[in-house]
Protein backbone atom coordinates (compact mmCIF):
# COMPACT_ATOMS: atom_id res chain seq x y z
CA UNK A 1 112.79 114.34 123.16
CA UNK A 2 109.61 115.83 122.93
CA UNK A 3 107.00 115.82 119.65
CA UNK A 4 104.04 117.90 119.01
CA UNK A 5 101.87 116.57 117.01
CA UNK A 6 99.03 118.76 115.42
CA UNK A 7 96.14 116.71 114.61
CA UNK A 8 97.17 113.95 116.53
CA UNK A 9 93.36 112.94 116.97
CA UNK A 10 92.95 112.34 113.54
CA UNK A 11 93.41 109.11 111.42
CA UNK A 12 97.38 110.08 110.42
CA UNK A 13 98.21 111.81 113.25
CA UNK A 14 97.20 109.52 115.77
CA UNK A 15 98.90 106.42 114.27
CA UNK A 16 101.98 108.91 114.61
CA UNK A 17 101.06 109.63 118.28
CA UNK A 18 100.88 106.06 118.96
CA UNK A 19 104.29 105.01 117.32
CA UNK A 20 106.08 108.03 119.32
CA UNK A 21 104.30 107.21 122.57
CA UNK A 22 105.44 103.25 121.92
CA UNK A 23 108.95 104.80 121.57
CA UNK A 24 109.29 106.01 124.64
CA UNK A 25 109.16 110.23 123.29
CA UNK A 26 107.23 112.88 125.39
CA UNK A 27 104.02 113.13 122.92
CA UNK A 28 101.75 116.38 123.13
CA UNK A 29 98.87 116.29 120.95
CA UNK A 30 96.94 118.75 119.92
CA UNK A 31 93.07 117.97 119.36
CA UNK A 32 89.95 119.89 117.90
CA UNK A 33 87.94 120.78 121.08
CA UNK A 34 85.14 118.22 119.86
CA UNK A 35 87.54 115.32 118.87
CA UNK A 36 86.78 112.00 120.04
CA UNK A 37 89.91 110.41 121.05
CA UNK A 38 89.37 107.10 120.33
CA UNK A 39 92.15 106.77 118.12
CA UNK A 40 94.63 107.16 120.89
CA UNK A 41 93.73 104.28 122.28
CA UNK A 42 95.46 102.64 124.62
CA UNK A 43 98.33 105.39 124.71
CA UNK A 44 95.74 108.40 125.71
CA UNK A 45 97.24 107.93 129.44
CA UNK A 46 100.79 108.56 128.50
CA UNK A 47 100.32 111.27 125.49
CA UNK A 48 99.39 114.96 127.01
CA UNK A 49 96.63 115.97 125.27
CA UNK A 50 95.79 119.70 124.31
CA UNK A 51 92.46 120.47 123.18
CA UNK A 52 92.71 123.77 120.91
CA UNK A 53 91.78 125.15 117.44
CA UNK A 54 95.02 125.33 115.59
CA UNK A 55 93.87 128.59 114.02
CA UNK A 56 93.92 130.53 117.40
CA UNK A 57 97.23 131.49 117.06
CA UNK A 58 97.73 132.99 120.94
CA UNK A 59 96.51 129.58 122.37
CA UNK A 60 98.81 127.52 120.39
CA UNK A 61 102.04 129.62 121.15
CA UNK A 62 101.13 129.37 124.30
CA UNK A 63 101.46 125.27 124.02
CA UNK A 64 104.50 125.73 122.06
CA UNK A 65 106.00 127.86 124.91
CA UNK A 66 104.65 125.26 127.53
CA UNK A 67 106.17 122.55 125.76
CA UNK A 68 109.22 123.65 123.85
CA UNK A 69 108.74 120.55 121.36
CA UNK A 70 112.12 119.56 119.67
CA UNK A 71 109.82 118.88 116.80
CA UNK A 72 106.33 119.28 115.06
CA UNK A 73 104.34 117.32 113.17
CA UNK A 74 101.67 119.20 110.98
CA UNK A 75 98.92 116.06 110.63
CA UNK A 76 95.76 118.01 110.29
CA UNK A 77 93.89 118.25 107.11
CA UNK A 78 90.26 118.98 106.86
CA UNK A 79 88.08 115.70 105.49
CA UNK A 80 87.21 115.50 102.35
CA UNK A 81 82.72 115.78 101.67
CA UNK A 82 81.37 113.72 100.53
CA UNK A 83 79.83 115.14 97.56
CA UNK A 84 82.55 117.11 97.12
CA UNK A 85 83.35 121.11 97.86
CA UNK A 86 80.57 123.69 96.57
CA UNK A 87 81.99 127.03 96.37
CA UNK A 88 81.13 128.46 100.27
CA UNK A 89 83.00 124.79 101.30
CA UNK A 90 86.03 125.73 98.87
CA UNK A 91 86.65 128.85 100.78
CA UNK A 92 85.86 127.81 104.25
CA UNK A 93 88.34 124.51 103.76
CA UNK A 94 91.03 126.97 102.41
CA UNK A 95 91.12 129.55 104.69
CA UNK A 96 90.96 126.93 107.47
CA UNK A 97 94.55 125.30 105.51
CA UNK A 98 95.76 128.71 105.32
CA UNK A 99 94.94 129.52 108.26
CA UNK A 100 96.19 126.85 110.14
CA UNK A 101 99.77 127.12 108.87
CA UNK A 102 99.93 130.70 109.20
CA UNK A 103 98.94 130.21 113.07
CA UNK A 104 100.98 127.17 113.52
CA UNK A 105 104.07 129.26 111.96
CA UNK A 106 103.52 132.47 114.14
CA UNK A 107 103.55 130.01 117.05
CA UNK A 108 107.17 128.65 115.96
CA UNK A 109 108.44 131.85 115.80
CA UNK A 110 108.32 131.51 119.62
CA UNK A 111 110.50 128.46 119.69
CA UNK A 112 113.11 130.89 118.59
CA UNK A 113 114.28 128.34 115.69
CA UNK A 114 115.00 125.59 117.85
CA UNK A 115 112.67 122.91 116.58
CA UNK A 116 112.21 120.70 113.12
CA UNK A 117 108.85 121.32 111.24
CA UNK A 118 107.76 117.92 110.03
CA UNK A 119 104.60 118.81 107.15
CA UNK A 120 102.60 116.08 106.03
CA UNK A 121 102.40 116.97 102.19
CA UNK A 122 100.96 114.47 99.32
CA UNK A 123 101.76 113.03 96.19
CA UNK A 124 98.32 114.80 94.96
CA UNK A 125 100.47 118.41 94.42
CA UNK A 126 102.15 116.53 91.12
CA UNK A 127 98.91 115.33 89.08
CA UNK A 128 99.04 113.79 86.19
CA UNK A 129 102.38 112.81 84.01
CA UNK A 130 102.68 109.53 83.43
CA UNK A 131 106.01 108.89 84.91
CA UNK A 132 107.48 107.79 88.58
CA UNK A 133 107.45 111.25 90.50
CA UNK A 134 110.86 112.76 91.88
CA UNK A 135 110.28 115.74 94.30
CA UNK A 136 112.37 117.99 92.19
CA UNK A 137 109.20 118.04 89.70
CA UNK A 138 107.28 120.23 89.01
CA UNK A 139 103.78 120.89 91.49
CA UNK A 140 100.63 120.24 89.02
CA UNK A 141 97.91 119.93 90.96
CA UNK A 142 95.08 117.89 89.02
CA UNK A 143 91.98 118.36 92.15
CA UNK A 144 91.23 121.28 94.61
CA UNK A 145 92.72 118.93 97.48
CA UNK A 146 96.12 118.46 95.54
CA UNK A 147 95.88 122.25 94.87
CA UNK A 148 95.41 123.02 99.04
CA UNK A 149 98.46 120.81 99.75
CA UNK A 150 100.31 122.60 97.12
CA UNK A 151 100.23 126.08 98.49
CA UNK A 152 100.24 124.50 101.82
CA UNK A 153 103.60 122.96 100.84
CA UNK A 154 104.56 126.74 99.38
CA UNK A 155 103.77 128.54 102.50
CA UNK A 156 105.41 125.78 104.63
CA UNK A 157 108.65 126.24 102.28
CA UNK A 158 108.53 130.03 102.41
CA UNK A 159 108.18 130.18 106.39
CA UNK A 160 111.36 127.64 107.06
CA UNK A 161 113.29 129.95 104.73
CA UNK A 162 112.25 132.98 106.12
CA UNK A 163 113.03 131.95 109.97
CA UNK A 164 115.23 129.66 109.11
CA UNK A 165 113.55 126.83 110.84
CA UNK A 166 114.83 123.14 110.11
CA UNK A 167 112.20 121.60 107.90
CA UNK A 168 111.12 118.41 105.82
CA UNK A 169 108.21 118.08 104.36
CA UNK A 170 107.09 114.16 103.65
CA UNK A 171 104.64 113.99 100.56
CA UNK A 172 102.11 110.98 101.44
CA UNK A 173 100.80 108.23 98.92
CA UNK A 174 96.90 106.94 99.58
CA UNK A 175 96.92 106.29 103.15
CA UNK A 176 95.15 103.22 104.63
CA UNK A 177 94.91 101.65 107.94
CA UNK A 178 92.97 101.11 110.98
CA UNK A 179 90.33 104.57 112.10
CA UNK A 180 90.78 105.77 108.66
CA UNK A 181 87.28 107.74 108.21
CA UNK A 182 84.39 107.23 106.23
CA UNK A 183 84.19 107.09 102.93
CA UNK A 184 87.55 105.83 101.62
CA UNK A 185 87.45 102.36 99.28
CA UNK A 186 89.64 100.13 102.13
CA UNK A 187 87.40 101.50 104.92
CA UNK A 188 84.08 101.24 103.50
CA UNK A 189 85.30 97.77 102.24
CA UNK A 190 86.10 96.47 105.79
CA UNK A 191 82.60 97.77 106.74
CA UNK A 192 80.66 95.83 103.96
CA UNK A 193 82.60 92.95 104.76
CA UNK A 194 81.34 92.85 108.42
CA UNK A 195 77.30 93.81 107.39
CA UNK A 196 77.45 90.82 104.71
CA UNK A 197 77.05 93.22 102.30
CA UNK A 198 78.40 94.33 99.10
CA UNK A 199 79.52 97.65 97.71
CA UNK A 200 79.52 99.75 94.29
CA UNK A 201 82.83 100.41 93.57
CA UNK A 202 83.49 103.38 90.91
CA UNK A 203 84.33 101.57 87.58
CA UNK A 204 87.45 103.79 86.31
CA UNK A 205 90.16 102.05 87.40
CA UNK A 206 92.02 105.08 89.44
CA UNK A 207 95.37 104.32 89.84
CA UNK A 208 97.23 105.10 93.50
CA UNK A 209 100.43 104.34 95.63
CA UNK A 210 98.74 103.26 98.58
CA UNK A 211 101.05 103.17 102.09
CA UNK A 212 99.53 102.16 105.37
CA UNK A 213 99.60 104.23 108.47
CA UNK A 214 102.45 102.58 110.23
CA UNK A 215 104.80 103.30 107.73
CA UNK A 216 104.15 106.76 107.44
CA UNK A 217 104.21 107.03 111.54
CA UNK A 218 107.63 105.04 110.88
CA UNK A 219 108.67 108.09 108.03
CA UNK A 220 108.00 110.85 110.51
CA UNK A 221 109.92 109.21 113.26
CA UNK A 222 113.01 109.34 110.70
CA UNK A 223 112.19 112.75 109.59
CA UNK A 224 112.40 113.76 113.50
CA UNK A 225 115.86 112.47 113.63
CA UNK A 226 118.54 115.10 113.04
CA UNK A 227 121.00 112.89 112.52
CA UNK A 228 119.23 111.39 109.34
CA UNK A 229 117.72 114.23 107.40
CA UNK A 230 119.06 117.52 106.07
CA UNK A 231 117.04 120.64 105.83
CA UNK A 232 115.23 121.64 103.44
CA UNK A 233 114.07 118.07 102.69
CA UNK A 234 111.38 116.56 100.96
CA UNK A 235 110.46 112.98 100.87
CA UNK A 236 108.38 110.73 99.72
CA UNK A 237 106.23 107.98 101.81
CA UNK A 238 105.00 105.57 99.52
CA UNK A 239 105.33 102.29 98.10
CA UNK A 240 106.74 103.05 94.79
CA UNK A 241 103.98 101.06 93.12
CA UNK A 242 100.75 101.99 92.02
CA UNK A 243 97.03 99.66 92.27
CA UNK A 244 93.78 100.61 90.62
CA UNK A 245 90.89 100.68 92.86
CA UNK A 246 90.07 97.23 91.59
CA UNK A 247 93.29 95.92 92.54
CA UNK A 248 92.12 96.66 95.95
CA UNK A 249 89.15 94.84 96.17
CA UNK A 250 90.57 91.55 94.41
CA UNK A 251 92.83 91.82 97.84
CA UNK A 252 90.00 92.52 100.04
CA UNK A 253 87.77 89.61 98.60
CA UNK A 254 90.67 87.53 99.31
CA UNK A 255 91.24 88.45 102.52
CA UNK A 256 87.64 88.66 103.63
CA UNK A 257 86.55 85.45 101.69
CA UNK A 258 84.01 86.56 99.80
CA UNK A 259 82.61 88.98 97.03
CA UNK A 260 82.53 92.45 98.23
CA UNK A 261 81.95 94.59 94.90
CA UNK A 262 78.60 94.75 93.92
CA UNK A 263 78.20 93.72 90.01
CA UNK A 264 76.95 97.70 89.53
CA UNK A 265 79.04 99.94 89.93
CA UNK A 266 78.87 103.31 91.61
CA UNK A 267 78.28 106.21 89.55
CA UNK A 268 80.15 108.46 91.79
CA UNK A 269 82.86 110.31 90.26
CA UNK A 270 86.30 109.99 92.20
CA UNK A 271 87.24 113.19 93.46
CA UNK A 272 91.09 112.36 94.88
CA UNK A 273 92.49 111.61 91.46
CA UNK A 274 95.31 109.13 90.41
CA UNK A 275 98.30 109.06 92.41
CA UNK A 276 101.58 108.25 90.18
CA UNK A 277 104.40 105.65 91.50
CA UNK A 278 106.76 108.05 93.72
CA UNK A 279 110.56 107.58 93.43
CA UNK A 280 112.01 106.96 96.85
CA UNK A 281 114.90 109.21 98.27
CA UNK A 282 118.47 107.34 98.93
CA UNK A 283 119.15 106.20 101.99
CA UNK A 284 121.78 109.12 102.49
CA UNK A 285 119.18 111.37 102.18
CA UNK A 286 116.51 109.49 103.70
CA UNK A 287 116.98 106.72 105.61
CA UNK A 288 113.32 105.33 105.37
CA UNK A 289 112.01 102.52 103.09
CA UNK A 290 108.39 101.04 103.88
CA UNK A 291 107.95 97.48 105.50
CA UNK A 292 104.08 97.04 105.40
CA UNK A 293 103.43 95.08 101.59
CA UNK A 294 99.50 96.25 100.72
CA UNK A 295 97.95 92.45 101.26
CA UNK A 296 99.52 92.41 104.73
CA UNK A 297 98.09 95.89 105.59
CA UNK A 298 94.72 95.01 104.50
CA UNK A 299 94.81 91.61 106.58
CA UNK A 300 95.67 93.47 109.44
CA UNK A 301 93.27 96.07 108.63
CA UNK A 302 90.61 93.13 108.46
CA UNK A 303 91.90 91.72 111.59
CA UNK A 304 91.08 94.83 113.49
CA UNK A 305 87.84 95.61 111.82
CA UNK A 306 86.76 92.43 113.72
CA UNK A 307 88.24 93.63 117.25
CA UNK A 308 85.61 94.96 119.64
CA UNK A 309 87.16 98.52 119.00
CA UNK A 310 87.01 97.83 115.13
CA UNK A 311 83.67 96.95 114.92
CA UNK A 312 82.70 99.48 117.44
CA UNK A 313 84.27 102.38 115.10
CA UNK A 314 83.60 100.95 111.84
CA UNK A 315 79.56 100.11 112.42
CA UNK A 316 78.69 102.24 115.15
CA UNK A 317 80.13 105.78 113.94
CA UNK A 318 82.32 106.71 116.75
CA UNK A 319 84.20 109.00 114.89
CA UNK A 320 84.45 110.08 111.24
């Protein structure tokens, strides 16, 4: 069976390449010319790689036509700045969403309806509500990035019905795990941690449903699975549960062994937003339930951090 994966250099799509390549599928991944790819370490020699800008539409249907993937995963997501979008970055990071479905659509066309569309949506589309979210309610986007995987998710929707293309669309809770980039709490965390240091943490509490990497590699496995999932179908791939920031670091310092918040806190204002508990699809629907607990993932993401490749990513900047 083969899988495409689009984005598979990044921090998602690469822990997806590396759980299909363990598997035993026939990986392609697709990879920004300039992508490092570290992160497909030690599976690089068994995954084909394709280096290509998703938004040139004629280069990617040729892949698709090379390849005739069974399925494809949509991974890639521009990073978020760190000081947030100004208005040139809020049109540049939108068309390049837009644009990347709207090429990676044209190039399915080609596959002549024959594959499953796996999108990699997020709980951020809901917002606020104050209640466990079902993916029957409504899309209420609180941030610009919820708002960009909202009409992503639209488009995505509108395309499947259109060709009639088998699709599922998994919405994600905070991911976390090993080559996650800069600038997210867990990360930056596991970085302080090995300079000695400690860091300013924001001092809202920010609630999210955190899920590490492997599970959501694990969730798109399932999704690729015809036998297991009906079409249209979205899911969720979360925990259920929901930690404040501060949560976090109470299971960081315990991990670590030592303080890691600094007693002032950051005055940077969170730009991802709360994530609500997400309700989990039945096992008729979706057969898919995760199996990494958060102190275990953060233990193993500490466990790594201290690996030669950890430490080599985390304090040298390899990739961001």
């Amino acid at each position: 069976m083969s899988l495409l994966v689009l984005g598979g250099g990044g921090a998602v799509g690469s822990a997806i390449v590396r759980r299909a390549a363990a598997a035993g599928l026939d990986v392609h991944a697709v990879l920004r010319p300039s992508t490092d790819p570290i992160r497909l370490d030690p599976c690089h020699t068994v995954v084909t790689i394709h280096r290509l800008d998703i938004a040139d539409t004629a280069r990617l249907t040729e892949v698709v036509e090379q390849v005739r993937p069974r399925h494809v995963v949509a991974a890639a997501f521009p990073a978020h700045p760190a000081t947030g979008w100004d208005a040139d970055q809020r049109g540049a990071t939108a068309g390049a969403v837009i644009g990347n479905l709207l090429s990676t659509s044209e190039a399915l066309r080609s596959a002549g309806g024959d594959v499953r569309f796996v999108l990699l949506g997020s709980l951020m589309v809901y917002g606020r509500g104050g209640r466990s979210r079902h993916p029957d309610h409504p899309t209420r986007p609180q941030t610009f990035r919820g708002a960009l995987k909202a009409a992503e998710s639209a488009l995505a929707f509108q395309f499947a019905e259109e060709t009639g293309t088998e699709f599922v669309e998994l919405r994600l809770g905070s991911v976390y795990g090993p080559f996650q980039p800069r600038r997210r709490l867990i990360t930056e965390l596991m970085r302080t941690a090995l300079l000695g240091e400690r860091l300013r943490v924001v001092a809202e509490p920010v609630l999210r449903d955190w899920i590490h990497f492997d599970d959501v590699a694990g969730a798109c496995l399932v999704a690729t699975d015809a036998k297991r999932s009906r079409s249209p179908l979205v899911a969720h791939v979360a925990s259920g549960e929901v930690h404040s920031l501060r949560d976090i670091v109470s299971i960081a310092e315990r991990v670590v062994g030592r303080p890691l918040a600094h007693d002032e806190p950051s005055k940077a204002i969170d730009r991802y937003g709360d994530v609500e508990p997400a309700l989990l699809a039945p096992p008729e629907e979706f057969d898919w339930r995760p199996t990494v607990t958060l102190d275990d993932g953060i233990a193993e993401y500490w466990d790594w951090a201290r690996s030669p490749i950890g430490r080599h990513y985390l304090l040298d900047g390899a990739v961001r």
